[in-house]
PDB file of N, CA and C in Angstrom:
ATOM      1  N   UNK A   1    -148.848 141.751 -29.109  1.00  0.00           N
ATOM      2  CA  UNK A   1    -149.394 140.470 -29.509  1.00  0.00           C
ATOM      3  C   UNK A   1    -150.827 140.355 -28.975  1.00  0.00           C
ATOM      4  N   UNK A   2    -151.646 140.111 -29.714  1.00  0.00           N
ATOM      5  CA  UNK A   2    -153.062 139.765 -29.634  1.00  0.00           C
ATOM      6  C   UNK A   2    -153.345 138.385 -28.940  1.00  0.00           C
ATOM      7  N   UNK A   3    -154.156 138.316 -27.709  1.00  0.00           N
ATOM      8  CA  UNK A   3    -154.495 137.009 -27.042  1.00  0.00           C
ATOM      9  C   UNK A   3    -154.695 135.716 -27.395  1.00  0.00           C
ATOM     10  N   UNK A   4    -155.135 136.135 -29.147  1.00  0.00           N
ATOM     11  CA  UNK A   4    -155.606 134.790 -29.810  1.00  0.00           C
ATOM     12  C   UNK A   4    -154.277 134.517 -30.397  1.00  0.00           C
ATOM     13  N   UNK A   5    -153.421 135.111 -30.612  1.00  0.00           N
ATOM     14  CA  UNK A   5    -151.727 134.897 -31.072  1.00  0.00           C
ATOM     15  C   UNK A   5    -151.013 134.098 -29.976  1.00  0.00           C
ATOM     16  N   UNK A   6    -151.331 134.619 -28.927  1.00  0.00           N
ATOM     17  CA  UNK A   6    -150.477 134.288 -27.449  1.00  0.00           C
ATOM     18  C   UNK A   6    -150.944 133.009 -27.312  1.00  0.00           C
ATOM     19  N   UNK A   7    -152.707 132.772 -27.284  1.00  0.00           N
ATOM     20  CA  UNK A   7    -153.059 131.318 -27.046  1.00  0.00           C
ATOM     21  C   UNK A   7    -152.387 130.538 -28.374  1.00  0.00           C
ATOM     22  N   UNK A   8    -152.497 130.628 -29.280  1.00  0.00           N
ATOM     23  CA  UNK A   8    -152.012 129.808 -30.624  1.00  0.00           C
ATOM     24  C   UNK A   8    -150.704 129.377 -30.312  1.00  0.00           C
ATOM     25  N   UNK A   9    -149.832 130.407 -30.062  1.00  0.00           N
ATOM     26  CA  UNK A   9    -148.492 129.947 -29.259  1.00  0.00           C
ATOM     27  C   UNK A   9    -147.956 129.412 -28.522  1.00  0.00           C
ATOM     28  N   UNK A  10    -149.091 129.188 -27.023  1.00  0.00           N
ATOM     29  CA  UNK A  10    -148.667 128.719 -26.182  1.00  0.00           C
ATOM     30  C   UNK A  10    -149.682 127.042 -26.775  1.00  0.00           C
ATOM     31  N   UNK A  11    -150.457 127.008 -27.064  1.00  0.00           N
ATOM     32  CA  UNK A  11    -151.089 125.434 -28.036  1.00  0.00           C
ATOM     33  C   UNK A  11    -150.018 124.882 -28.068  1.00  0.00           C
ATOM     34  N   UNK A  12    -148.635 125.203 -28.923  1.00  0.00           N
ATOM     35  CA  UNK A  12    -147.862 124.763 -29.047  1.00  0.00           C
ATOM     36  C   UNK A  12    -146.943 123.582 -28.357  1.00  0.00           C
ATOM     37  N   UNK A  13    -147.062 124.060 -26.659  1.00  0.00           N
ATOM     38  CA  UNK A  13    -146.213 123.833 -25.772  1.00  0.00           C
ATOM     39  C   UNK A  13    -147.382 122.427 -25.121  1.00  0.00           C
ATOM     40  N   UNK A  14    -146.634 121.089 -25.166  1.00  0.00           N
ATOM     41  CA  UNK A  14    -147.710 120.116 -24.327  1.00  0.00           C
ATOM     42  C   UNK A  14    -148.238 120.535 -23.297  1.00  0.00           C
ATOM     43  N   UNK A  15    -146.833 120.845 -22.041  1.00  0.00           N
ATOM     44  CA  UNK A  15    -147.458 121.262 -20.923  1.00  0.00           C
ATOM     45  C   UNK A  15    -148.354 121.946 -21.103  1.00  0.00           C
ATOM     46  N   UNK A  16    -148.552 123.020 -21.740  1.00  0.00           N
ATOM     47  CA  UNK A  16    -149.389 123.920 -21.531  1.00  0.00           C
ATOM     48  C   UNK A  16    -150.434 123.461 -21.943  1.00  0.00           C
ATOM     49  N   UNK A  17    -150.679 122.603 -22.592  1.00  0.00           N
ATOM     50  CA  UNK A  17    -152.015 122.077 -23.598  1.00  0.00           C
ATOM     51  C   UNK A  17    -152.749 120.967 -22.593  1.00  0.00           C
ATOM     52  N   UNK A  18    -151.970 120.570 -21.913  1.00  0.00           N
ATOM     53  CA  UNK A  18    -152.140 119.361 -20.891  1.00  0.00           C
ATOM     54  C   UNK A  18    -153.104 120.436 -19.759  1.00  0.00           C
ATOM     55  N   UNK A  19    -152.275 121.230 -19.188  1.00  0.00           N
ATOM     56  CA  UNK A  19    -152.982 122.306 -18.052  1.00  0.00           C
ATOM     57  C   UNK A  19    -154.082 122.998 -18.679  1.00  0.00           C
ATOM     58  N   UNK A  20    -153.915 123.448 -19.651  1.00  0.00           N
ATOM     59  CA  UNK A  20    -155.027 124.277 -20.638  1.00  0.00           C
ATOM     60  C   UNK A  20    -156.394 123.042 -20.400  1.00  0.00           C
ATOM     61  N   UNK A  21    -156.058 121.838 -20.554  1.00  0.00           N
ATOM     62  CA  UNK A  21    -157.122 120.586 -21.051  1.00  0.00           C
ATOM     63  C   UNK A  21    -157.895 120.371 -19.719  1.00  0.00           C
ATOM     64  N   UNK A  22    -157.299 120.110 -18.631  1.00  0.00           N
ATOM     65  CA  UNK A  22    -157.392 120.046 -17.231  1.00  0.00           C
ATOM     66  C   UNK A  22    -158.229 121.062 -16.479  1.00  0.00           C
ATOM     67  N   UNK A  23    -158.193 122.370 -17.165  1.00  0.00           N
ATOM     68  CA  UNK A  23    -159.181 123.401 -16.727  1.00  0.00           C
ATOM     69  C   UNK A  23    -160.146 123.676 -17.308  1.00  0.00           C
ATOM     70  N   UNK A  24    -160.320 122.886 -18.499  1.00  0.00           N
ATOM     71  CA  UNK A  24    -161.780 122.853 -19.266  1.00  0.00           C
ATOM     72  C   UNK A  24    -163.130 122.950 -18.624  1.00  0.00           C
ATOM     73  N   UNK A  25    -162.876 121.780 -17.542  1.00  0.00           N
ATOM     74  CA  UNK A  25    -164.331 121.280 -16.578  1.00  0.00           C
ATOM     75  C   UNK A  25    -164.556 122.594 -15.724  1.00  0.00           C
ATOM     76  N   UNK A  26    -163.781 123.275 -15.155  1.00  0.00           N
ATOM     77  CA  UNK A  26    -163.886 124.020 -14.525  1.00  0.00           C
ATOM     78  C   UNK A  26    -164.500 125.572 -15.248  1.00  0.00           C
ATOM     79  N   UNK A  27    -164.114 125.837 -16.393  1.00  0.00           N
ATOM     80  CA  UNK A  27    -164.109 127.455 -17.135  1.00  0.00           C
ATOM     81  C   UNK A  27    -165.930 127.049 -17.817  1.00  0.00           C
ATOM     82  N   UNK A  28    -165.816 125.461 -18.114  1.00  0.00           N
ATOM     83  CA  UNK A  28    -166.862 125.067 -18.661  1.00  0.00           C
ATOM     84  C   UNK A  28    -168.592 125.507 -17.360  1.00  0.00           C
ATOM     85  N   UNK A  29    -168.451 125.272 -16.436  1.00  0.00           N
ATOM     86  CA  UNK A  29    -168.928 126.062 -14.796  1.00  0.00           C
ATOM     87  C   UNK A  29    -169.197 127.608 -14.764  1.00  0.00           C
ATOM     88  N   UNK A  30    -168.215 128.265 -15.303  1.00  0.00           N
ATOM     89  CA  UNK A  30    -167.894 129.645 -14.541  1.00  0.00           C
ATOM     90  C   UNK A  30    -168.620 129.804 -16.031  1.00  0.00           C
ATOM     91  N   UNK A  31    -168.130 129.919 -17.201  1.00  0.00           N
ATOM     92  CA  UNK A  31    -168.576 130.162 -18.623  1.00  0.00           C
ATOM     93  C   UNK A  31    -170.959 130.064 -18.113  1.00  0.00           C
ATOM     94  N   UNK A  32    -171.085 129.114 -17.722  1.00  0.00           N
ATOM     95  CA  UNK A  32    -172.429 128.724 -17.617  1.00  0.00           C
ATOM     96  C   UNK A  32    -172.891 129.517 -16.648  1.00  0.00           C
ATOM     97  N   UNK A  33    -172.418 129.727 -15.228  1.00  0.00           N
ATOM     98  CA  UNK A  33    -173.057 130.145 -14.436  1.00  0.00           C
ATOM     99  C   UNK A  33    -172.767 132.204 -14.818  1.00  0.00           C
ATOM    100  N   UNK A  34    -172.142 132.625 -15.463  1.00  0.00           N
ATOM    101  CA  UNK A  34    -171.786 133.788 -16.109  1.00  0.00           C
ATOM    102  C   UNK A  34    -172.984 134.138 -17.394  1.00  0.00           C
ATOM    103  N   UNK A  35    -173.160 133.072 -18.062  1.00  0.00           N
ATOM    104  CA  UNK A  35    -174.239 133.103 -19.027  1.00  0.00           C
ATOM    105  C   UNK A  35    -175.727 133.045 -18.472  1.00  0.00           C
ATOM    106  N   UNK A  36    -176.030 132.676 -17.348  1.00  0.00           N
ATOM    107  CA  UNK A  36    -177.099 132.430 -16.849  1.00  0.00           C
ATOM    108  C   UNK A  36    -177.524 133.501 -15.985  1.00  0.00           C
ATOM    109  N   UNK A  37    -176.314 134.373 -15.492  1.00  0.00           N
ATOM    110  CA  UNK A  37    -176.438 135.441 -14.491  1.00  0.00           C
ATOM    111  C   UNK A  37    -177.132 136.391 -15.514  1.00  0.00           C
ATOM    112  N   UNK A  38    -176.143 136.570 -16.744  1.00  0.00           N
ATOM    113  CA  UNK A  38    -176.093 137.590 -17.593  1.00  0.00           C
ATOM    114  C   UNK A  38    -177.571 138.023 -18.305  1.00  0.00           C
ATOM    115  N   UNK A  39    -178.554 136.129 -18.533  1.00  0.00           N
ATOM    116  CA  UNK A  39    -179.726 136.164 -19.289  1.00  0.00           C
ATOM    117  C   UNK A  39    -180.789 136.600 -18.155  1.00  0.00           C
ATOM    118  N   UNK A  40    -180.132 136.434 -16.607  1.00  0.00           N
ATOM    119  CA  UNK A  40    -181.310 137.086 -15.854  1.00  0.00           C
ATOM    120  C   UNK A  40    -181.298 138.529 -15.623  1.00  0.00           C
ATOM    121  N   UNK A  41    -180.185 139.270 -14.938  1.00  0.00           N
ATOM    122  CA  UNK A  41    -179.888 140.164 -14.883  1.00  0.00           C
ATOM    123  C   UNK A  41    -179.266 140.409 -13.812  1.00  0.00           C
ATOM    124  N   UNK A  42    -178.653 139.230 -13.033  1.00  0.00           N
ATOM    125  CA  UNK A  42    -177.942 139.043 -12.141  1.00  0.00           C
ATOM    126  C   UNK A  42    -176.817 139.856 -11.961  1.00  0.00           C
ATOM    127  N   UNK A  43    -176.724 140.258 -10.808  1.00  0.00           N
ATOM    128  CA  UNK A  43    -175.610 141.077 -10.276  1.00  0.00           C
ATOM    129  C   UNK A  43    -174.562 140.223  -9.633  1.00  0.00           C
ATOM    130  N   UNK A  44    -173.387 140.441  -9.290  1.00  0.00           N
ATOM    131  CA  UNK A  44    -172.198 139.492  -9.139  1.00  0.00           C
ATOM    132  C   UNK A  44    -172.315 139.411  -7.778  1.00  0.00           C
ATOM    133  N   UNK A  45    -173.005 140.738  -7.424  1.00  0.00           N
ATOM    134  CA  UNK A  45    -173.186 141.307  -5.577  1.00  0.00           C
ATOM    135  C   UNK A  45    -174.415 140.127  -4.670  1.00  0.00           C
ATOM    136  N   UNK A  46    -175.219 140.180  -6.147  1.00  0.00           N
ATOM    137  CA  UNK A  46    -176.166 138.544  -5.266  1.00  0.00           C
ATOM    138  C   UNK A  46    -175.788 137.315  -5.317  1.00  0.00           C
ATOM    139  N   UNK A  47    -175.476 136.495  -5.851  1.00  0.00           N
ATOM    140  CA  UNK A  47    -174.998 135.230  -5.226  1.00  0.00           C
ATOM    141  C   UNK A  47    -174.046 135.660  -4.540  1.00  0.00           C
ATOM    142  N   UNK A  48    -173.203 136.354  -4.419  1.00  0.00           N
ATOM    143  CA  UNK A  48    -171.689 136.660  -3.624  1.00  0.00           C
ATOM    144  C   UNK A  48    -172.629 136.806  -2.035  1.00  0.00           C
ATOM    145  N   UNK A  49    -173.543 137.749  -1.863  1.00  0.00           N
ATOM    146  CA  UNK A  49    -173.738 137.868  -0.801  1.00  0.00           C
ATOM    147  C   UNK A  49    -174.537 136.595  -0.381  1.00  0.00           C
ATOM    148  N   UNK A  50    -175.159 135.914  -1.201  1.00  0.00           N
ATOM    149  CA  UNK A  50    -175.834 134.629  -0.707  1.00  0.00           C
ATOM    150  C   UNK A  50    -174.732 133.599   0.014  1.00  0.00           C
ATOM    151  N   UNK A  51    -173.567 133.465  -1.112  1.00  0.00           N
ATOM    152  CA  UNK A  51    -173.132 132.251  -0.739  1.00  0.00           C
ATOM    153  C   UNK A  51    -171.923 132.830   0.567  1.00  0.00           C
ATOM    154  N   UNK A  52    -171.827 133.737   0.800  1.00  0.00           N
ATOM    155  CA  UNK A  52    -170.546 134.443   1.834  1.00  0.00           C
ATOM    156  C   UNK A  52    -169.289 134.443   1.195  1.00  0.00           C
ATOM    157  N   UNK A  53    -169.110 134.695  -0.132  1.00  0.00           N
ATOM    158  CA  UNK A  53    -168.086 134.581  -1.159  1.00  0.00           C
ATOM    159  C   UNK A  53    -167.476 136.211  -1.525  1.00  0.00           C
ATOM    160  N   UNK A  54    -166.228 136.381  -2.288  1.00  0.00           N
ATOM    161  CA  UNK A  54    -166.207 137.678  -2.389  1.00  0.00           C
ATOM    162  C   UNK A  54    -166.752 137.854  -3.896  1.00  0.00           C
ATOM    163  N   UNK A  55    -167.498 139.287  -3.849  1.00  0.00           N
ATOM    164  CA  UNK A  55    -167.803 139.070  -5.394  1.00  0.00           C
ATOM    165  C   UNK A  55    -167.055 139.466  -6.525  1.00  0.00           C
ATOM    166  N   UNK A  56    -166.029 139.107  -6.378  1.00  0.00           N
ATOM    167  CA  UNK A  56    -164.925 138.792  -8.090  1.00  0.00           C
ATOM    168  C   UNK A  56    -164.904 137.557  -7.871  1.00  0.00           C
TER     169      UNK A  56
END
């Protein structure tokens, strides 16, 4: 099963649509600061070592 099958499926389920909805604000963050790394040429290894974070 293909991811976009699995998400379509699980749409289905409230809970899941409720939790899915709830993590928007958050993916909406990571999505931006991922796009912004990407247009500079940012490595995952510099902010990680800036902020004392691990870098995944």
């Amino acid at each position: 099963m293909k991811l976009k099958e699995y998400k379509e499926k699980k749409m289905t389920d409230p809970a899941f649509v409720r939790a899915y909805d709830e993590l928007q604000p958050e993916m909406a963050v990571i999505r931006k600061t991922a796009d912004v790394g990407l247009s500079r040429n940012v490595t995952q290894e510099e902010p990680a070592g800036k902020t004392g974070t691990a870098q995944n």
